[in-house]
Protein backbone atom coordinates (compact mmCIF):
# COMPACT_ATOMS: atom_id res chain seq x y z
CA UNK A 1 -28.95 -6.59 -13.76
CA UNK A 2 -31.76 -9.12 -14.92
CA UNK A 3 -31.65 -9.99 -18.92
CA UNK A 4 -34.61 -9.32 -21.58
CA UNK A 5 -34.73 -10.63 -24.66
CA UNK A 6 -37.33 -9.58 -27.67
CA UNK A 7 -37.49 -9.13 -31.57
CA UNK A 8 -36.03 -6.29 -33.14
CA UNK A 9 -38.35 -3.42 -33.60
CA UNK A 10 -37.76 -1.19 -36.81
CA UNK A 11 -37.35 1.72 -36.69
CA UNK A 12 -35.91 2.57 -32.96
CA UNK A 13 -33.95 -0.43 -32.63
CA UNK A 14 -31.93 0.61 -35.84
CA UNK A 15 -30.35 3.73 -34.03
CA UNK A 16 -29.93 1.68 -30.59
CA UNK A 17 -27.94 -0.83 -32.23
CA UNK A 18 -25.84 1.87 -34.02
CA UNK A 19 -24.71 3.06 -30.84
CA UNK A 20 -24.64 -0.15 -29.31
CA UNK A 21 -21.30 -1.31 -31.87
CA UNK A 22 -20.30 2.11 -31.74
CA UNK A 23 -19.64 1.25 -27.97
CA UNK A 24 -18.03 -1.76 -28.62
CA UNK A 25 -15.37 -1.07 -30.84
CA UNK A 26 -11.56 -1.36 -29.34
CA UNK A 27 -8.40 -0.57 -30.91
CA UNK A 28 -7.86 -2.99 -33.93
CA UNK A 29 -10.86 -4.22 -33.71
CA UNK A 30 -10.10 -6.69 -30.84
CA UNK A 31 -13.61 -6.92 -29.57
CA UNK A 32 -14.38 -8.57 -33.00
CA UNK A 33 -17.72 -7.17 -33.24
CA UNK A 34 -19.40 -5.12 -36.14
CA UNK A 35 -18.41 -1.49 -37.07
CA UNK A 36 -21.31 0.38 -36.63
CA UNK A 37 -20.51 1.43 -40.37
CA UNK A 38 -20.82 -2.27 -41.42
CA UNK A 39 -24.93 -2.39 -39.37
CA UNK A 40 -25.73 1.01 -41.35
CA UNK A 41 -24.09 -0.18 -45.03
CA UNK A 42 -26.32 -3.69 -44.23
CA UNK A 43 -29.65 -1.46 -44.20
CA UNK A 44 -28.61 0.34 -47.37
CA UNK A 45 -28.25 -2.07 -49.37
CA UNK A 46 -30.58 -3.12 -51.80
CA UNK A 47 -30.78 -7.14 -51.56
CA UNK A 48 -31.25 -6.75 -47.52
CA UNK A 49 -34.42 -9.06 -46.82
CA UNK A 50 -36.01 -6.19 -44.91
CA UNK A 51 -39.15 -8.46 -44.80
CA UNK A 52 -37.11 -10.95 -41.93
CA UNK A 53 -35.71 -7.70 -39.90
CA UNK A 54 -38.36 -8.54 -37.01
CA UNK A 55 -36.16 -11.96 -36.55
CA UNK A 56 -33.36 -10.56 -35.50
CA UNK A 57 -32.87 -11.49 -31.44
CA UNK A 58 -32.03 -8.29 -29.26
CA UNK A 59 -30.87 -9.26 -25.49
CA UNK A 60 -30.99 -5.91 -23.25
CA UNK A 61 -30.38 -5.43 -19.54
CA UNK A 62 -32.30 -2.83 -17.90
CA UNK A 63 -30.29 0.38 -19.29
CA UNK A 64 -28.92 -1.19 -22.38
CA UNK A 65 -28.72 -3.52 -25.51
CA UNK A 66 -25.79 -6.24 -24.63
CA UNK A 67 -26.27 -8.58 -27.14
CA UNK A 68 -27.68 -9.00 -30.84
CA UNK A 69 -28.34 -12.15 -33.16
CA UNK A 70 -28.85 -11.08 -36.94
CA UNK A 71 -28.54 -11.70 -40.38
CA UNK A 72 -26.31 -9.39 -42.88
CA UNK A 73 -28.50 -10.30 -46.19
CA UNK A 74 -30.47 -12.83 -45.87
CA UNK A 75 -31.63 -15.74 -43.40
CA UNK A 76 -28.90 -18.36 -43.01
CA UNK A 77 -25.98 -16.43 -42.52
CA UNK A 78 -25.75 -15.35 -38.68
CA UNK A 79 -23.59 -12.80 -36.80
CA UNK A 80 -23.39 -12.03 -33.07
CA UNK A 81 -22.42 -8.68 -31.41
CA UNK A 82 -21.85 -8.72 -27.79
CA UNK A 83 -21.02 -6.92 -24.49
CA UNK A 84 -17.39 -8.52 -22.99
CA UNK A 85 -19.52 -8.94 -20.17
CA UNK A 86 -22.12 -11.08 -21.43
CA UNK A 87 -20.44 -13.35 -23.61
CA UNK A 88 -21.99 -16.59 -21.60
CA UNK A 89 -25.21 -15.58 -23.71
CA UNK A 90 -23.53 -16.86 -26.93
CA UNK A 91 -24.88 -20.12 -26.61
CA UNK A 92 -28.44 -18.88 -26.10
CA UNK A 93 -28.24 -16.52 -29.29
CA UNK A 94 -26.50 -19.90 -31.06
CA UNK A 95 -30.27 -21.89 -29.94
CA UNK A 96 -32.12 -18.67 -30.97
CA UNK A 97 -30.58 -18.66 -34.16
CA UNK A 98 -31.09 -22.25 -35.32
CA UNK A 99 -34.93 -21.54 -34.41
CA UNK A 100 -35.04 -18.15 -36.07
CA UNK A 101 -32.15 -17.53 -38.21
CA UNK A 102 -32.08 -20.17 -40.74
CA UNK A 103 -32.20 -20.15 -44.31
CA UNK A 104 -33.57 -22.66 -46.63
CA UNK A 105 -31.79 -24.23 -49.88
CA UNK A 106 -33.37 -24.73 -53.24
CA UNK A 107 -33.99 -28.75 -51.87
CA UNK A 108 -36.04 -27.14 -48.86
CA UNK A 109 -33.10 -28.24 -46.27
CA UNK A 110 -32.77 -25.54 -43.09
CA UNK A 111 -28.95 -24.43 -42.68
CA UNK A 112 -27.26 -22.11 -40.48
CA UNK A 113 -23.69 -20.51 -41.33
CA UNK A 114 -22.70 -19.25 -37.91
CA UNK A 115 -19.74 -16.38 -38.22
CA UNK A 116 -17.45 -16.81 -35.49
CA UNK A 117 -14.19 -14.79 -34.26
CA UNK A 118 -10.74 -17.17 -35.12
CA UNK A 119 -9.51 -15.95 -31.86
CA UNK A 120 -12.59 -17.08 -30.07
CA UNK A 121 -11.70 -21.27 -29.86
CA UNK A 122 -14.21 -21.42 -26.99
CA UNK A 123 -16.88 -20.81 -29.29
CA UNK A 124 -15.27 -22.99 -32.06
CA UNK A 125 -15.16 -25.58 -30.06
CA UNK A 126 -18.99 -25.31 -28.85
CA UNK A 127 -20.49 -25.14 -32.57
CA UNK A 128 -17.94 -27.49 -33.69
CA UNK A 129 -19.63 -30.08 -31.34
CA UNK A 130 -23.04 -29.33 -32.52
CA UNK A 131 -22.13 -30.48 -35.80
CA UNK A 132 -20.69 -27.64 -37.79
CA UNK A 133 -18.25 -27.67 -40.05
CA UNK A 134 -16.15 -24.59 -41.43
CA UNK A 135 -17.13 -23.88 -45.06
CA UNK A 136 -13.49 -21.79 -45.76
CA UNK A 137 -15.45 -20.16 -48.91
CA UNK A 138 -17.30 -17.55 -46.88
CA UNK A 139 -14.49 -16.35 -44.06
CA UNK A 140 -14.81 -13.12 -43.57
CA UNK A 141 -11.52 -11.35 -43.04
CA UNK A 142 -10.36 -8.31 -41.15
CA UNK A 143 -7.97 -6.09 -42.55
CA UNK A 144 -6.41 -2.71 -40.86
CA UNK A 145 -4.56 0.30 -42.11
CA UNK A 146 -2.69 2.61 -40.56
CA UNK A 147 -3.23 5.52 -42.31
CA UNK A 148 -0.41 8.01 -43.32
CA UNK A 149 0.70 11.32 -42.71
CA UNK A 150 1.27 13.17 -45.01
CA UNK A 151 -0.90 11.08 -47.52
CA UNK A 152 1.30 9.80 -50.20
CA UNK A 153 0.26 11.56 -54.03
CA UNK A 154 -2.43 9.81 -55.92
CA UNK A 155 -1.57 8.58 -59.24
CA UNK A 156 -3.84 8.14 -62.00
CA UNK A 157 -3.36 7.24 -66.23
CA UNK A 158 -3.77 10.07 -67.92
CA UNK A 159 -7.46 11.64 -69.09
CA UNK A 160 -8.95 9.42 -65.70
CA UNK A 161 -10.01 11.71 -62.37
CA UNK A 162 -11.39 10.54 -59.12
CA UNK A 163 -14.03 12.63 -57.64
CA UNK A 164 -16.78 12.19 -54.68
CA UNK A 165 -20.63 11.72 -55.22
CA UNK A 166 -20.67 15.11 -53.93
CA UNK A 167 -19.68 16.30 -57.21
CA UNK A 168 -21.98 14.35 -59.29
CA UNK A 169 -24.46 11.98 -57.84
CA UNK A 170 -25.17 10.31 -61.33
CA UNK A 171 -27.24 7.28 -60.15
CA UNK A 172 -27.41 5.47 -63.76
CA UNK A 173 -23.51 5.74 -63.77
CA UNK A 174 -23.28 4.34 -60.48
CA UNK A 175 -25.44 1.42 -60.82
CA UNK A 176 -23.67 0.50 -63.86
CA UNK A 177 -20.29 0.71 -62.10
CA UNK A 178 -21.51 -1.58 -59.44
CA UNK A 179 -23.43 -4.01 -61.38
CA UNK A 180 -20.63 -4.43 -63.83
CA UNK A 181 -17.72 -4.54 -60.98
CA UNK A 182 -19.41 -7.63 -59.23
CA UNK A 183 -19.41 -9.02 -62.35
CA UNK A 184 -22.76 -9.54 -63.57
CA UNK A 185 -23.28 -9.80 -67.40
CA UNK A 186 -24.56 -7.61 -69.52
CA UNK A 187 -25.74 -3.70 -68.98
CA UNK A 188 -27.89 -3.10 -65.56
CA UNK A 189 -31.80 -3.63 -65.40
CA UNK A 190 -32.85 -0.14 -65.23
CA UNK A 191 -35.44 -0.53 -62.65
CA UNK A 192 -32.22 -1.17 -59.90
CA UNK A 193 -31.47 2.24 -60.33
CA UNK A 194 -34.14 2.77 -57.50
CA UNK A 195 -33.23 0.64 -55.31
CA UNK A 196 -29.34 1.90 -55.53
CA UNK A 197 -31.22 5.55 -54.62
CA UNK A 198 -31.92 4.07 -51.63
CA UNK A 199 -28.24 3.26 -50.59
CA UNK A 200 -27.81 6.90 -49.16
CA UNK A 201 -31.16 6.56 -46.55
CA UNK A 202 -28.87 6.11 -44.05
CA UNK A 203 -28.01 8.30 -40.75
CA UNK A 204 -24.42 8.31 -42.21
CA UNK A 205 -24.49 8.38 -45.92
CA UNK A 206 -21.78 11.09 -47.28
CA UNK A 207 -21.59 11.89 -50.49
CA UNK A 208 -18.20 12.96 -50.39
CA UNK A 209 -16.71 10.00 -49.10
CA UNK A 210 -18.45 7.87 -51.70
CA UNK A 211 -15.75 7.76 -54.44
CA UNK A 212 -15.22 7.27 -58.21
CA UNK A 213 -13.00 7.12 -60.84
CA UNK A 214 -14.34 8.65 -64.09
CA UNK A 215 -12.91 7.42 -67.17
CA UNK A 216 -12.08 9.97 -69.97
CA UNK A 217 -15.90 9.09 -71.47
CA UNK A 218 -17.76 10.44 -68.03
CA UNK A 219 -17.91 7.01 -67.14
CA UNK A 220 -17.85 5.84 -63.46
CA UNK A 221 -15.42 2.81 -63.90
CA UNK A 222 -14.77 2.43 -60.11
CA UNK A 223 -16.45 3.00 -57.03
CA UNK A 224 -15.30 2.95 -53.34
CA UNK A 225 -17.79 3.69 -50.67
CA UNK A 226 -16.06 4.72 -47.54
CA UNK A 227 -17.73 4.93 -44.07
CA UNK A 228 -15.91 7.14 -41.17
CA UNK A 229 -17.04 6.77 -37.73
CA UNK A 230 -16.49 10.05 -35.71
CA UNK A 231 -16.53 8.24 -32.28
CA UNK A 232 -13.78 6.27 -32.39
CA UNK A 233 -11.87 7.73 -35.27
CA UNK A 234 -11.72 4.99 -37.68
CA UNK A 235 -12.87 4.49 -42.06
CA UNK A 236 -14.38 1.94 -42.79
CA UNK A 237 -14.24 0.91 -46.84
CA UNK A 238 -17.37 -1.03 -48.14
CA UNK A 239 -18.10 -1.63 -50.83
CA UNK A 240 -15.53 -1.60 -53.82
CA UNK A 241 -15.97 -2.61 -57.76
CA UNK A 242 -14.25 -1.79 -60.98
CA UNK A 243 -15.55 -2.13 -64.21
CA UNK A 244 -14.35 -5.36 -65.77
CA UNK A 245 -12.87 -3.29 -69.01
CA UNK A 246 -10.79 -0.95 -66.50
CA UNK A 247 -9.34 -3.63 -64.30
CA UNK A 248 -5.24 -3.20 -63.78
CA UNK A 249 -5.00 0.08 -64.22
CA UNK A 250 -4.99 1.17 -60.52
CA UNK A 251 -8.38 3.03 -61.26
CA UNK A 252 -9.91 0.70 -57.97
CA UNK A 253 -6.31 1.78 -55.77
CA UNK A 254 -7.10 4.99 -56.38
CA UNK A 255 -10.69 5.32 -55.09
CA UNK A 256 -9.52 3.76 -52.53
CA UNK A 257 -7.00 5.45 -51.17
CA UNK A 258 -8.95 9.08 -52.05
CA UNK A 259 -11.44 7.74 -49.78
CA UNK A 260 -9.23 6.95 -46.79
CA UNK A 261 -7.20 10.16 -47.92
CA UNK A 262 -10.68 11.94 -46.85
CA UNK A 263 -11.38 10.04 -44.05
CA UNK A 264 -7.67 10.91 -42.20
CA UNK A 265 -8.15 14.37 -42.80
CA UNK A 266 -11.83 14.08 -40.92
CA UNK A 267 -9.28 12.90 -38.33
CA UNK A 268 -9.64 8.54 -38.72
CA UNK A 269 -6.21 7.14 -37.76
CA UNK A 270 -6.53 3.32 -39.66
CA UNK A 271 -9.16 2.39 -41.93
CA UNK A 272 -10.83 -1.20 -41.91
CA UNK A 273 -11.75 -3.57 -44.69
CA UNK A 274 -13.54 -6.79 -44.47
CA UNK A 275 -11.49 -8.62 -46.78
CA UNK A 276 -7.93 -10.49 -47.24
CA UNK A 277 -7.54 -9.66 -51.23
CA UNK A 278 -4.13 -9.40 -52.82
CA UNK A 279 -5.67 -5.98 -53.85
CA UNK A 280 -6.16 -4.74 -50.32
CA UNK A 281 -2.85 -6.35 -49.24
CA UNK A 282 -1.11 -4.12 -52.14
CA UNK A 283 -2.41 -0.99 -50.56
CA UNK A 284 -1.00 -1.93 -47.58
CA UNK A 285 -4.27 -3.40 -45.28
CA UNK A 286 -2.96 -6.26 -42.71
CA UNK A 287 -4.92 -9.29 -41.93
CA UNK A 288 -5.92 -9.08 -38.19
CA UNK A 289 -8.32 -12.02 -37.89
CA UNK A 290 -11.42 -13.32 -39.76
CA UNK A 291 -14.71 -14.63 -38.70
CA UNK A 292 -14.79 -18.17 -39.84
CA UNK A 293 -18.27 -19.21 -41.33
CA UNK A 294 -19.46 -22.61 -39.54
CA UNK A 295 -21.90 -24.21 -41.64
CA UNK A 296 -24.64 -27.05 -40.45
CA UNK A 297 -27.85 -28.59 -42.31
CA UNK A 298 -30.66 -29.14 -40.01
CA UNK A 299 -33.17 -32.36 -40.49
């Protein structure tokens, strides 16, 4: 089938991609490609550069999308989904990306940080000899579980609950839980509250499989937001904070594992996390791989 290749077009191209990694996925993740819950949490969040979105590089054969070049945040960092049977076209989304993709550092300098599979050396070794070097501080692990059955008991200190965002969908509380679990200072700017609104705009927002742990106050002091993908059976946990003044109490465990408790009864089997934290690896979440970030300045 002859190749296309054109910029992505908002909104259509949103739902085409969606099924494109929903496609992709095998068991474990072996494909090494985006969840399709990791492409839908990307658009809900609210420092996405939505402004660059027409930059991202879409390859298509006649019937279907087989390849896309894109951005998670902002310009600079690059990820590539693909077809198995088109994987020659990395190369070309690589020269795409350098023309397109790059970001630009507070000295004006063009960079690239390319994320690419650990289990794909062929690749490695191609941006390796363009120049890039692996900067080890933005991997991006892979971690599995298998979930349980029956679902161990939940414990929790006493006077704290976890409940879902089905129950209360306070959106003060919850931007203060997640602007004080990734540990910036001070109370929230109350104009984010907003843009947090606009985390659920997505096809596959669920309220009840957003979780939190309310502290005897009312507070939210945690916060898991858990993804489950009904084609191929698997959660998907993204993203995760605890207030600093509740930390090691096994308030974050326990919106955790409430969330993938919900998400094996819709019928997922493991749950993913993209991370290799000591926290994670206490729950029981195994490293399977991680997409190495190769980094190169450009004159």
């Amino acid at each position: 089938m002859s190749l296309t290749f054109r910029h992505y077009q908002s909104p259509d191209d949103f739902e085409r991609i969606c099924d494109f990694l929903l496609s992709l996925y095998r068991p474990g993740n072996r494909d090494g490609n985006w969840f399709e819950a990791t492409w839908e949490y990307m658009h809900s969040h609210p420092y996405l550069d939505r402004d660059s979105l027409h930059k991202i590089g879409v390859w298509e054969n006649e019937v279907a999308i087989v390849g896309v070049a894109h951005y998670e945040s902002r310009l600079g960092e690059v990820f590539f989904e693909l077809h198995p049977d088109y994987v020659y076209l990395k190369l070309q989304m690589l020269d795409y990306s350098e023309a397109n993709l790059y970001g630009t550092d507070d000295e004006g300098k063009r960079f690239v940080r390319a994320y690419v599979n650990s289990f794909d050396a062929d690749f490695e070794a191609e941006v390796k000899a363009r120049g890039y070097a692996i900067d080890a501080s933005w991997k991006r692990p892979m971690s599995m579980f298998t979930i349980p059955v029956p679902f161990p008991e939940i414990s929790l200190p006493e006077g704290f609950r976890v409940q879902s965002l089905a129950d209360d969908c306070d959106w003060a509380k919850i931007h203060r839980v997640l602007w004080r679990g990734f540990n910036h200072e001070g109370e929230p700017p109350a104009d984010g509250i907003e843009d947090r609104k606009g985390m659920e705009l997505v096809p596959n927002y669920r309220r009840d499989l957003k979780i939190v742990t309310v502290a005897p106050t009312g507070d939210f002091v945690s916060f898991c937001g858990m993804w489950y993908d009904d084609v191929n059976k698997i959660a998907y946990v993204e993203p995760v904070a605890t207030d600093p003044d509740y930390r090691r109490m096994g308030l974050g465990r326990a919106a955790v594992w409430e969330g993938v408790r919900r998400c094996g009864e819709l019928g997922a089997t493991v749950a993913f996390v993209g991370s290799d934290q000591a926290f994670y690896k206490a729950i029981g979440f195994e490293v399977q791989f991680k997409a190495n970030c190769w980094l190169k300045y450009f004159s």
